[in-house]
C-alpha atoms as a PDB file:
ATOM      1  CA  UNK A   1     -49.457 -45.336 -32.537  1.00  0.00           C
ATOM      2  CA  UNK A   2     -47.384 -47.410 -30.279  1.00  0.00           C
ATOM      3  CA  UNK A   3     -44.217 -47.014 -32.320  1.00  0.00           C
ATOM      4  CA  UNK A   4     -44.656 -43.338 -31.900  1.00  0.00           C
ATOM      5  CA  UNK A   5     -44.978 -42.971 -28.413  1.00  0.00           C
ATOM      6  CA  UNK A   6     -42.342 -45.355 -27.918  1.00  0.00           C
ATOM      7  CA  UNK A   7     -40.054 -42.871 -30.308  1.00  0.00           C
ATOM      8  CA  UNK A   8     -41.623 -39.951 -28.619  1.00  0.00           C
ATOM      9  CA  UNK A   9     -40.888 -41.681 -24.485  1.00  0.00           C
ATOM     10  CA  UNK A  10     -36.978 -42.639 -25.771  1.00  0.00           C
ATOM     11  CA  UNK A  11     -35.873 -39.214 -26.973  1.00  0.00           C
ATOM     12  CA  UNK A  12     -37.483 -37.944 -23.449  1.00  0.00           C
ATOM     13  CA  UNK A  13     -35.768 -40.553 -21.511  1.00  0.00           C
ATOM     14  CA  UNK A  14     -32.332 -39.335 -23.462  1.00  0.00           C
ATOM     15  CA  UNK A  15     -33.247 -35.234 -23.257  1.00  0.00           C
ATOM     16  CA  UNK A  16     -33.769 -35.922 -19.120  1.00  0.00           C
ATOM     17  CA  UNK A  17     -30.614 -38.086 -18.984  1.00  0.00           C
ATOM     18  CA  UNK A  18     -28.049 -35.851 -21.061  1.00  0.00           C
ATOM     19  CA  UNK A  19     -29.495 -32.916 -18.859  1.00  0.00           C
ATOM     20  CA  UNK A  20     -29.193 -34.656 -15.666  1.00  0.00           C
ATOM     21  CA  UNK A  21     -25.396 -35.447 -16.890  1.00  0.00           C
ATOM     22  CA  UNK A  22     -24.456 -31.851 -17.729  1.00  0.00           C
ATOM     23  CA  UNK A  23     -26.177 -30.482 -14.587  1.00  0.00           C
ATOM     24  CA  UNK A  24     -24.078 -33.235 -12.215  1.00  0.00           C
ATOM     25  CA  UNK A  25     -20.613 -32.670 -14.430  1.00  0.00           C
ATOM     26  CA  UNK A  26     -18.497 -30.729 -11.859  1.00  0.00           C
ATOM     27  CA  UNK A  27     -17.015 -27.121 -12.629  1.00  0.00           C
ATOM     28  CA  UNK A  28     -14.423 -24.789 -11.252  1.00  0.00           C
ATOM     29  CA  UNK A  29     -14.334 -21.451 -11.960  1.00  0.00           C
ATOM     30  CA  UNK A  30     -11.017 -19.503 -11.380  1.00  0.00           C
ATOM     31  CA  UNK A  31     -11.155 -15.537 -12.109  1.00  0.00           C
ATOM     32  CA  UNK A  32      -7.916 -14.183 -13.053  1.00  0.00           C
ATOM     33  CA  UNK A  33      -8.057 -10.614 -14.306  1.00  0.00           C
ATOM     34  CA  UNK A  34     -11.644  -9.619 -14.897  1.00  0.00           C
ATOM     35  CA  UNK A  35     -12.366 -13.141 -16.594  1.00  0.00           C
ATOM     36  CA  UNK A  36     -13.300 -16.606 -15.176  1.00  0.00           C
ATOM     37  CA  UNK A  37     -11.869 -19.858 -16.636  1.00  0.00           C
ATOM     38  CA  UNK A  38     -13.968 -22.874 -16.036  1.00  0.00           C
ATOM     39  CA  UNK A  39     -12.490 -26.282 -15.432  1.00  0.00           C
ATOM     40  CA  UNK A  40     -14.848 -29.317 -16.012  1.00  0.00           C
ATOM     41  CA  UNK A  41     -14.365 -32.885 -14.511  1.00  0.00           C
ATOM     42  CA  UNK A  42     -14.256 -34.366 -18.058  1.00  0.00           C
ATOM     43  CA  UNK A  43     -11.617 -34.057 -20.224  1.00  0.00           C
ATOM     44  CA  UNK A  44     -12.437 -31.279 -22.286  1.00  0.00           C
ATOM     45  CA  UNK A  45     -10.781 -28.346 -22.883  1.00  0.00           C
ATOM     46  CA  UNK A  46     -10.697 -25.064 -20.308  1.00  0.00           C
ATOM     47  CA  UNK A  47     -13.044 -22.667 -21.279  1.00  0.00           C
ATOM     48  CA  UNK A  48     -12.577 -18.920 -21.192  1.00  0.00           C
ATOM     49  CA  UNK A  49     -15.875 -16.994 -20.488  1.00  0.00           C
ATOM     50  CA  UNK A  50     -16.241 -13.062 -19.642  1.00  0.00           C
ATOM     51  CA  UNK A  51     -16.839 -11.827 -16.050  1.00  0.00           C
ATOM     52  CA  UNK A  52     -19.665  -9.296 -15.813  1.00  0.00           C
ATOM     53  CA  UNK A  53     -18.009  -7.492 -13.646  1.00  0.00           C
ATOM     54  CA  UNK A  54     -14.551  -6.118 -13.146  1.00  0.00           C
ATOM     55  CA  UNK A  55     -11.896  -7.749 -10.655  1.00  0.00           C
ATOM     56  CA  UNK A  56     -10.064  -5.297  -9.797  1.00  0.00           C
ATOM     57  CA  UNK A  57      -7.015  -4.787  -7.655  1.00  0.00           C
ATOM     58  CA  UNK A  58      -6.066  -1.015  -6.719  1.00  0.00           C
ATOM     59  CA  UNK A  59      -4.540  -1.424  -3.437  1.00  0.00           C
ATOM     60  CA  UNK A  60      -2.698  -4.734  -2.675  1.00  0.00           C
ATOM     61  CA  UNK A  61       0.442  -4.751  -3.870  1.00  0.00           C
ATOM     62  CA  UNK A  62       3.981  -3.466  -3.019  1.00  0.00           C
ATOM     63  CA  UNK A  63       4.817  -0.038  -2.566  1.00  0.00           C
ATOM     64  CA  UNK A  64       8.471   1.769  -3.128  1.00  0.00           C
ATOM     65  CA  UNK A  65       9.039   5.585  -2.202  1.00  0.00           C
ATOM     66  CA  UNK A  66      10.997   8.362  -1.319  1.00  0.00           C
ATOM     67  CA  UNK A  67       9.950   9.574   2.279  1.00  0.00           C
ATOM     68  CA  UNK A  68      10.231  13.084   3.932  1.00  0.00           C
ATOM     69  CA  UNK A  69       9.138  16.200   5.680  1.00  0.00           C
ATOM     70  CA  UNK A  70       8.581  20.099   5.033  1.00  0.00           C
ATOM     71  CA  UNK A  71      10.281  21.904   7.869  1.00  0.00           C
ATOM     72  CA  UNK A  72       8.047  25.262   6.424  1.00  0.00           C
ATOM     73  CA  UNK A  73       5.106  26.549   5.566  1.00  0.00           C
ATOM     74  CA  UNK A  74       5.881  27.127   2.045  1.00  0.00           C
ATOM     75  CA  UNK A  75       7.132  22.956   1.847  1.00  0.00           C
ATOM     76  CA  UNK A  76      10.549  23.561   2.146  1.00  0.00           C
ATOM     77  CA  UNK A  77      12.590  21.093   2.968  1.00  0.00           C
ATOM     78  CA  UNK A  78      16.317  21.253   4.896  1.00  0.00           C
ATOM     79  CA  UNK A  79      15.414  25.192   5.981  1.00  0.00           C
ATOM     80  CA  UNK A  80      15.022  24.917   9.685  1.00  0.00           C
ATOM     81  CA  UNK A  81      18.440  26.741  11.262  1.00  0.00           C
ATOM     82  CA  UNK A  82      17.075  25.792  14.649  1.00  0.00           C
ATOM     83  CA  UNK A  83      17.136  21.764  14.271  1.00  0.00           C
ATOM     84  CA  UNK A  84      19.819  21.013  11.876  1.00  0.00           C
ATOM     85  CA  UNK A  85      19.986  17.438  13.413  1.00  0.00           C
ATOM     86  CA  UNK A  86      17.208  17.004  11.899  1.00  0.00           C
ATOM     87  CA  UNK A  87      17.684  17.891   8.153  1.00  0.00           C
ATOM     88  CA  UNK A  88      17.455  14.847   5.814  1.00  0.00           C
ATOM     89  CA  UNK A  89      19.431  12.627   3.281  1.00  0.00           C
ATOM     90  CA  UNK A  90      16.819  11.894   0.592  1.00  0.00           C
ATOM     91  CA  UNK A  91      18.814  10.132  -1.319  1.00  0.00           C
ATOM     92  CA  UNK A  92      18.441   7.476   1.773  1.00  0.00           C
ATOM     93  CA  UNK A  93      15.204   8.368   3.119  1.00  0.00           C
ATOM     94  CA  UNK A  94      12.995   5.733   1.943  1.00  0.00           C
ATOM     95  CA  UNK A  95      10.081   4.219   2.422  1.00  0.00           C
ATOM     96  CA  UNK A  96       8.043   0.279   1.507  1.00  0.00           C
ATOM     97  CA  UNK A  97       4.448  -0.504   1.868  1.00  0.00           C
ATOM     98  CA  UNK A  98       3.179  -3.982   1.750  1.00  0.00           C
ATOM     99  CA  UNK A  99      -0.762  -2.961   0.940  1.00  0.00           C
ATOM    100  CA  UNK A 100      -2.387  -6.674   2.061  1.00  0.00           C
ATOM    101  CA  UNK A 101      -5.901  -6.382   1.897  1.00  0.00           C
ATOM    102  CA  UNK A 102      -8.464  -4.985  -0.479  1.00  0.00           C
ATOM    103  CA  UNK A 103     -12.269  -4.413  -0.503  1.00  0.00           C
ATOM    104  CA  UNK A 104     -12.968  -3.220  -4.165  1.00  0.00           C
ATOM    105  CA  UNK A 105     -16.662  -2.308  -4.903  1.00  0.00           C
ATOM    106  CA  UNK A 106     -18.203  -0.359  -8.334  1.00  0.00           C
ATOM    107  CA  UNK A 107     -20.570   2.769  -7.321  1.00  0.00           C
ATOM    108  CA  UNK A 108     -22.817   2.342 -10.466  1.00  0.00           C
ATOM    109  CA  UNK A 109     -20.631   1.885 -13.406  1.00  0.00           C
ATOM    110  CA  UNK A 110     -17.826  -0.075 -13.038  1.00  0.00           C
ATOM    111  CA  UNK A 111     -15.438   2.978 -14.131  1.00  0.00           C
ATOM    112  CA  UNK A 112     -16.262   4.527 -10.671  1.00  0.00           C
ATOM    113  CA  UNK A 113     -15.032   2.628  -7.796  1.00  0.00           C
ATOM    114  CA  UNK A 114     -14.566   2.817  -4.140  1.00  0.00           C
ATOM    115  CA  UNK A 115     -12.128   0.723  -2.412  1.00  0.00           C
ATOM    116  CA  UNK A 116     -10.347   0.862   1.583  1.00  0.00           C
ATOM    117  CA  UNK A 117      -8.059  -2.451   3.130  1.00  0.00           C
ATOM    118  CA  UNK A 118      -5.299  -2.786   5.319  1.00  0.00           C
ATOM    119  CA  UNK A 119      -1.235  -2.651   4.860  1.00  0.00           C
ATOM    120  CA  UNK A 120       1.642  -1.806   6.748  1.00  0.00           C
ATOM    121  CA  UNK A 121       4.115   1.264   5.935  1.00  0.00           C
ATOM    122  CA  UNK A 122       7.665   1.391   6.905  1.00  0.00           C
ATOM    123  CA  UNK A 123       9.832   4.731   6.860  1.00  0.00           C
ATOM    124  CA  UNK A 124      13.095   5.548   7.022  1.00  0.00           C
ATOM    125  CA  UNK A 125      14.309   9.067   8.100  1.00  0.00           C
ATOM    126  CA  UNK A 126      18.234   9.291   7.619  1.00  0.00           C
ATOM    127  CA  UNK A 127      19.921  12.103   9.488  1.00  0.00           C
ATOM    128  CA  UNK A 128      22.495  13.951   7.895  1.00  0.00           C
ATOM    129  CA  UNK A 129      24.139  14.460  10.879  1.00  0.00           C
ATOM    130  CA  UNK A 130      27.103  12.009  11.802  1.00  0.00           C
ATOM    131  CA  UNK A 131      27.401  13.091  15.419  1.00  0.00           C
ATOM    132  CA  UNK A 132      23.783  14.801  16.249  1.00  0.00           C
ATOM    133  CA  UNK A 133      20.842  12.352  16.817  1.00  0.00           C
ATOM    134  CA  UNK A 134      17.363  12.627  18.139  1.00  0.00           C
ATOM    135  CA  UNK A 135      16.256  12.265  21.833  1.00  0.00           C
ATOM    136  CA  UNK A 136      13.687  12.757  23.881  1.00  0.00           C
ATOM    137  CA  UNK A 137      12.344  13.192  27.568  1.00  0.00           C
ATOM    138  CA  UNK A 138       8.418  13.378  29.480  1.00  0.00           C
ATOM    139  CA  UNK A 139       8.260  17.428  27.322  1.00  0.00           C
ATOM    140  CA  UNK A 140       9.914  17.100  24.057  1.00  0.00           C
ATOM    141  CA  UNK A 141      12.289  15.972  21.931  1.00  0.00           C
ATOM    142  CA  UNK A 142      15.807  17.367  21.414  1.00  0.00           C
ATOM    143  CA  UNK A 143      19.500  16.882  19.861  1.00  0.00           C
ATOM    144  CA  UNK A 144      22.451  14.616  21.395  1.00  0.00           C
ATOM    145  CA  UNK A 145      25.600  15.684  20.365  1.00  0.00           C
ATOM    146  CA  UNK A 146      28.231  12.714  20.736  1.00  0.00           C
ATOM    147  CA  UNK A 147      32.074  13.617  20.707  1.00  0.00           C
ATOM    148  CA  UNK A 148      33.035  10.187  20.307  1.00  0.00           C
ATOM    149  CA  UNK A 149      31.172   8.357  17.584  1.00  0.00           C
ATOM    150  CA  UNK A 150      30.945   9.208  14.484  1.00  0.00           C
ATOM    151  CA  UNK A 151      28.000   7.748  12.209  1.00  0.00           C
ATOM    152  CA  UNK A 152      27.794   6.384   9.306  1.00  0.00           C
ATOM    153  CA  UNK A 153      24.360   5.485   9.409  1.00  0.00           C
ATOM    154  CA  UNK A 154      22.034   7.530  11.458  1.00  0.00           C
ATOM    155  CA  UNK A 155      17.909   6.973  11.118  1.00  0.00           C
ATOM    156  CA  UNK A 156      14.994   6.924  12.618  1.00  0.00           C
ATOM    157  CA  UNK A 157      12.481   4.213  11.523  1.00  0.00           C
ATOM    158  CA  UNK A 158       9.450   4.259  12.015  1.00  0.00           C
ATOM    159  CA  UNK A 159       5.989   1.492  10.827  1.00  0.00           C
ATOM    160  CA  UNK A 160       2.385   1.821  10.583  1.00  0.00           C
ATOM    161  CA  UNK A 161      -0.904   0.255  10.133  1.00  0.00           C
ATOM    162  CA  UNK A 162      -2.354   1.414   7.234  1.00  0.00           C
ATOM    163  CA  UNK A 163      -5.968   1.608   6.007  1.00  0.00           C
ATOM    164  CA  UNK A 164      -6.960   3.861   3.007  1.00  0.00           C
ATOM    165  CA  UNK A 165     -10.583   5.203   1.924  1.00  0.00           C
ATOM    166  CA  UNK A 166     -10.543   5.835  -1.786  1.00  0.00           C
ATOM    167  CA  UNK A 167     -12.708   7.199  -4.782  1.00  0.00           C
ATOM    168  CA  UNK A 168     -11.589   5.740  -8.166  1.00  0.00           C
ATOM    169  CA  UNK A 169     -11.975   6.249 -12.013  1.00  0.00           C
ATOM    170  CA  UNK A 170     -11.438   4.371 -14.861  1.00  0.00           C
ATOM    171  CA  UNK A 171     -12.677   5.386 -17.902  1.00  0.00           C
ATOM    172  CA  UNK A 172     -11.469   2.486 -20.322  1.00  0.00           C
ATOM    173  CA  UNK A 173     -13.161  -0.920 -21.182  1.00  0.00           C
ATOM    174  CA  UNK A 174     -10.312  -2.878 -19.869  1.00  0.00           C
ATOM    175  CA  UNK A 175      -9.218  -2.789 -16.613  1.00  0.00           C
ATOM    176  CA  UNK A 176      -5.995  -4.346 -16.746  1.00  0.00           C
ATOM    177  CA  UNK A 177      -5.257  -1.665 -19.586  1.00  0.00           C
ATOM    178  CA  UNK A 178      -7.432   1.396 -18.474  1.00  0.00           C
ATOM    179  CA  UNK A 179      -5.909   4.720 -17.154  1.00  0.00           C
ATOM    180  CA  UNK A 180      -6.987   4.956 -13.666  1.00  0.00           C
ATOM    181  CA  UNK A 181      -6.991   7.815 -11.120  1.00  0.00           C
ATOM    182  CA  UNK A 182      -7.664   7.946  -7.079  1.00  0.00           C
ATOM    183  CA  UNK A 183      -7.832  10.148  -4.532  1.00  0.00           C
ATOM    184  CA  UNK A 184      -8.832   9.537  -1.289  1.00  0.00           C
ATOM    185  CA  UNK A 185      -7.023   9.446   2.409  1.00  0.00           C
ATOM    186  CA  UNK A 186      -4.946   6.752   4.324  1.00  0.00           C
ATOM    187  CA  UNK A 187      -5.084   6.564   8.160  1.00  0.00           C
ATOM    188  CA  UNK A 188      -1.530   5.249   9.796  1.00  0.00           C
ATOM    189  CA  UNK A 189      -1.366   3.854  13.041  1.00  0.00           C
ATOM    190  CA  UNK A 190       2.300   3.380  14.181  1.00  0.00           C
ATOM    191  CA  UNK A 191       3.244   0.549  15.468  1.00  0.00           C
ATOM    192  CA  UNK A 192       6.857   0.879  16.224  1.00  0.00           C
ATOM    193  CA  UNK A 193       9.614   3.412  16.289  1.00  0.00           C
ATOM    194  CA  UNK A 194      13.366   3.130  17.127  1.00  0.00           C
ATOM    195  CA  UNK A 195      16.533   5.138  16.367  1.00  0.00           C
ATOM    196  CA  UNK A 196      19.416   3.187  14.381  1.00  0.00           C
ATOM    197  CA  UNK A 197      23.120   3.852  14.306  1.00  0.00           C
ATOM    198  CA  UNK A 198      26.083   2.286  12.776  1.00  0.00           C
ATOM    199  CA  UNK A 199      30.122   3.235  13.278  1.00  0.00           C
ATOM    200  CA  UNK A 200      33.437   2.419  13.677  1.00  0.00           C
ATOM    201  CA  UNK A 201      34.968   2.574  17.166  1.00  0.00           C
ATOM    202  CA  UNK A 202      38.493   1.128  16.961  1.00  0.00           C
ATOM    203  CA  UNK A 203      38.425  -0.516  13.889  1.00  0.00           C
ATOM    204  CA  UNK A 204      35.670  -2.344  15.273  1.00  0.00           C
ATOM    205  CA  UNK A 205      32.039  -1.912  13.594  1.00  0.00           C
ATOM    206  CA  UNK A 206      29.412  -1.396  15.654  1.00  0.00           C
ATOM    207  CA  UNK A 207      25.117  -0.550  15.787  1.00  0.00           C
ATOM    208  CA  UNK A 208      22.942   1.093  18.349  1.00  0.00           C
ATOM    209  CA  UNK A 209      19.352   0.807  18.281  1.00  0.00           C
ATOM    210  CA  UNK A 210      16.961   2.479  20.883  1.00  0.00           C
ATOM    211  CA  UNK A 211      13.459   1.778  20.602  1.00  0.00           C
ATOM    212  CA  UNK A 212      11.117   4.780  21.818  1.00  0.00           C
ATOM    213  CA  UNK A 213       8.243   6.917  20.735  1.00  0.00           C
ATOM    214  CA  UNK A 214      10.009  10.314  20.066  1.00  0.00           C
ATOM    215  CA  UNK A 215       6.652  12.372  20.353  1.00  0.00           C
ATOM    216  CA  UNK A 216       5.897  11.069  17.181  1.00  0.00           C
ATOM    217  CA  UNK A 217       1.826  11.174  16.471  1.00  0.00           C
ATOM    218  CA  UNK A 218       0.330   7.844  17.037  1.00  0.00           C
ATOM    219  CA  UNK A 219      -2.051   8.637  14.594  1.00  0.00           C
ATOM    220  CA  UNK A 220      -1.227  10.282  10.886  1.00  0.00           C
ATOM    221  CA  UNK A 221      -3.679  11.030   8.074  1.00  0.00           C
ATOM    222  CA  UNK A 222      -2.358  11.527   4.604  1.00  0.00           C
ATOM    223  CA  UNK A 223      -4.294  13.118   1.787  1.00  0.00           C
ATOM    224  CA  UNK A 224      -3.987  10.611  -1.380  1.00  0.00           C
ATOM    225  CA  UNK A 225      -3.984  10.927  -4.977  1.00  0.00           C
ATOM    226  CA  UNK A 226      -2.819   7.657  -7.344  1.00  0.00           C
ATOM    227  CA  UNK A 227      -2.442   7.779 -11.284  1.00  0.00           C
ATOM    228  CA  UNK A 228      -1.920   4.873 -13.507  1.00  0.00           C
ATOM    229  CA  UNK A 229      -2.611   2.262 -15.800  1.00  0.00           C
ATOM    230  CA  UNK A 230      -2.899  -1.569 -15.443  1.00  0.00           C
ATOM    231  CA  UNK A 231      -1.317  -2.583 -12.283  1.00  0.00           C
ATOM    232  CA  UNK A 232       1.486   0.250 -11.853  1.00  0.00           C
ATOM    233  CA  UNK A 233       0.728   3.462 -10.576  1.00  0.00           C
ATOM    234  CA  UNK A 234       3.127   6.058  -8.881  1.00  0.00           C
ATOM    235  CA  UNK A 235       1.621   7.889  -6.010  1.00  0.00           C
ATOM    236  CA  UNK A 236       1.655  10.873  -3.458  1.00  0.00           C
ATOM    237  CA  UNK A 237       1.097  11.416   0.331  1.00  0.00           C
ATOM    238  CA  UNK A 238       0.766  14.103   1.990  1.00  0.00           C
ATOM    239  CA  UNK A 239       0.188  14.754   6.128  1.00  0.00           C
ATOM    240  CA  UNK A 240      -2.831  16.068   6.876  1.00  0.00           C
ATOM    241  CA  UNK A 241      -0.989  16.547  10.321  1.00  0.00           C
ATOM    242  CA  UNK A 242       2.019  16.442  11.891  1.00  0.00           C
ATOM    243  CA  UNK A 243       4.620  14.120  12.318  1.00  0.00           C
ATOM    244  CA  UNK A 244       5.203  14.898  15.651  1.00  0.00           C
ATOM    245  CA  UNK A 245       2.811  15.898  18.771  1.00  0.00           C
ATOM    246  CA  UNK A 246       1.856  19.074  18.602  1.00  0.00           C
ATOM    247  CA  UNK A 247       3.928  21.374  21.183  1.00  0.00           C
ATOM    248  CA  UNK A 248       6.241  18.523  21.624  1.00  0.00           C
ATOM    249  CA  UNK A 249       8.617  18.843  18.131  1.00  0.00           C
ATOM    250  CA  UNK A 250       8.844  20.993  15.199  1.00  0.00           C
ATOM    251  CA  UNK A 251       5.793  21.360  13.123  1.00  0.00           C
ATOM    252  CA  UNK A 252       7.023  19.368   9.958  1.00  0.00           C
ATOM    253  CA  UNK A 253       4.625  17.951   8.318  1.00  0.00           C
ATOM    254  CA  UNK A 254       5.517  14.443   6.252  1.00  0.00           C
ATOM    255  CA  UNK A 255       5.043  13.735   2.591  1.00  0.00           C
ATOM    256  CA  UNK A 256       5.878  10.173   0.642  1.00  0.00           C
ATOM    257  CA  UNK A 257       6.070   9.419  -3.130  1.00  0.00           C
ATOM    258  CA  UNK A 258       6.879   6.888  -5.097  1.00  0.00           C
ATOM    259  CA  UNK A 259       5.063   3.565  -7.388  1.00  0.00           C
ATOM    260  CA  UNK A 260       3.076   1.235  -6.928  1.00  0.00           C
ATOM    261  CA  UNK A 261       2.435  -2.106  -8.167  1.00  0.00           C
ATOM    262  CA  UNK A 262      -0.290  -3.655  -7.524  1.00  0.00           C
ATOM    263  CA  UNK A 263      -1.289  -7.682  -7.756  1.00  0.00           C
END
């Protein structure tokens, strides 16, 4: 009888001591991509175990687009006889976003998702015109006509803060592989705005810049829809009001496109 219970009190002693070992063994868990590796303070192996939920990153990223206006009501684009200083060159009239933060939350299911954050935008407007530029005074904004310079770079630049509100879907059982699809709105606060110009005045180069508001709206809100799978996505924007204050500019309403990638 004593044998057994000394059998019986060892293996406890042993059970209590292995448990207490594995319960005081130090872990790390990194998630990378929907799945959590854990890191142990011995030297076994990393082990590879399944999130149960998704991590998923929609918004943060880096953003690349074309970046324009309609000058009509039927979104055409270059049609405005009255403010040809202000037609565009879309083949230079880009635009980057640098999307920072993301808050990423499932609404049920993990296929529907609803996510905001914070970024900044920055847009380029390049003038066609190499002798016209933009103005403005207390009333509006209007056209400067210089007979001296001519330009061979002539924008306006402008940057916002950014903060979206989005709905998602994503049917697949993958997210880094699933189709996705958003739409939602982005609010822009600008931050800055300034004209640029570069020429050539007697074979020396030379570049203006004058910082102002222009009557542009501090405040834009852009209608949203993104499509993609994994982390790239290409996207559209469009103005859910003006570009510039109302009764102060011409009522052209901006757009952007272009792809994201996300990180």
């Amino acid at each position: 009888m004593k044998i057994a219970f000394t059998i019986l009190a060892a293996l406890l002693i042993t059970t209590f001591s292995f448990a207490q070992e594995e319960k005081e063994r130090d872990t790390t868990k990194v998630k990378y991509k929907g799945k959590v590796v854990i890191f142990t303070s011995d030297d076994e192996e990393p082990m590879l175990d399944e999130d149960k939920k998704w991590d998923v990153s929609q918004w943060e990223g880096i953003e690349f687009g074309v970046n324009g206006f309609f000058t009509s009501n039927d979104f055409g684009i270059n049609d405005d006889p009255n403010n040809l200083y202000l037609e565009l060159d879309y083949a230079k009239s880009l635009m980057i976003n640098l999307n920072l933060f993301e808050f990423n939350r499932r609404i049920g299911s993990e296929k529907f998702r609803f996510y905001t954050g914070l970024g900044l935008r920055f847009n380029r407007y390049a003038f066609k015109s190499t002798n016209s530029t933009l103005s403005y005074n207390d009333t509006s904004i209007y056209s400067v006509t210089d007979s001296v310079k001519t330009f061979d770079k002539n924008y306006l630049n402008t940057s916002y803060l950014t903060a979206p509100l989005f709905l998602s879907f994503m049917p697949g059982k993958d997210p880094n592989k699933s189709f996705h699809v958003s739409v939602g709105a982005i609010v822009n606060y600008r931050i800055g705005s300034r004209i640029k110009q570069k020429y050539v005045i007697q074979d020396q180069k030379r570049k203006d810049i004058e910082k102002g508001h222009y009557h542009l709206n501090p405040f834009l809100l852009d209608a949203s829809v993104r499509i993609g799978v994994g982390d790239v996505s290409i996207f559209a924007n469009y103005g859910m009001n003006g570009l510039f204050e109302s009764g102060k500019g011409p009522d052209y309403i901006p757009f952007n496109a272009g792809i994201s990638l996300t990180f």
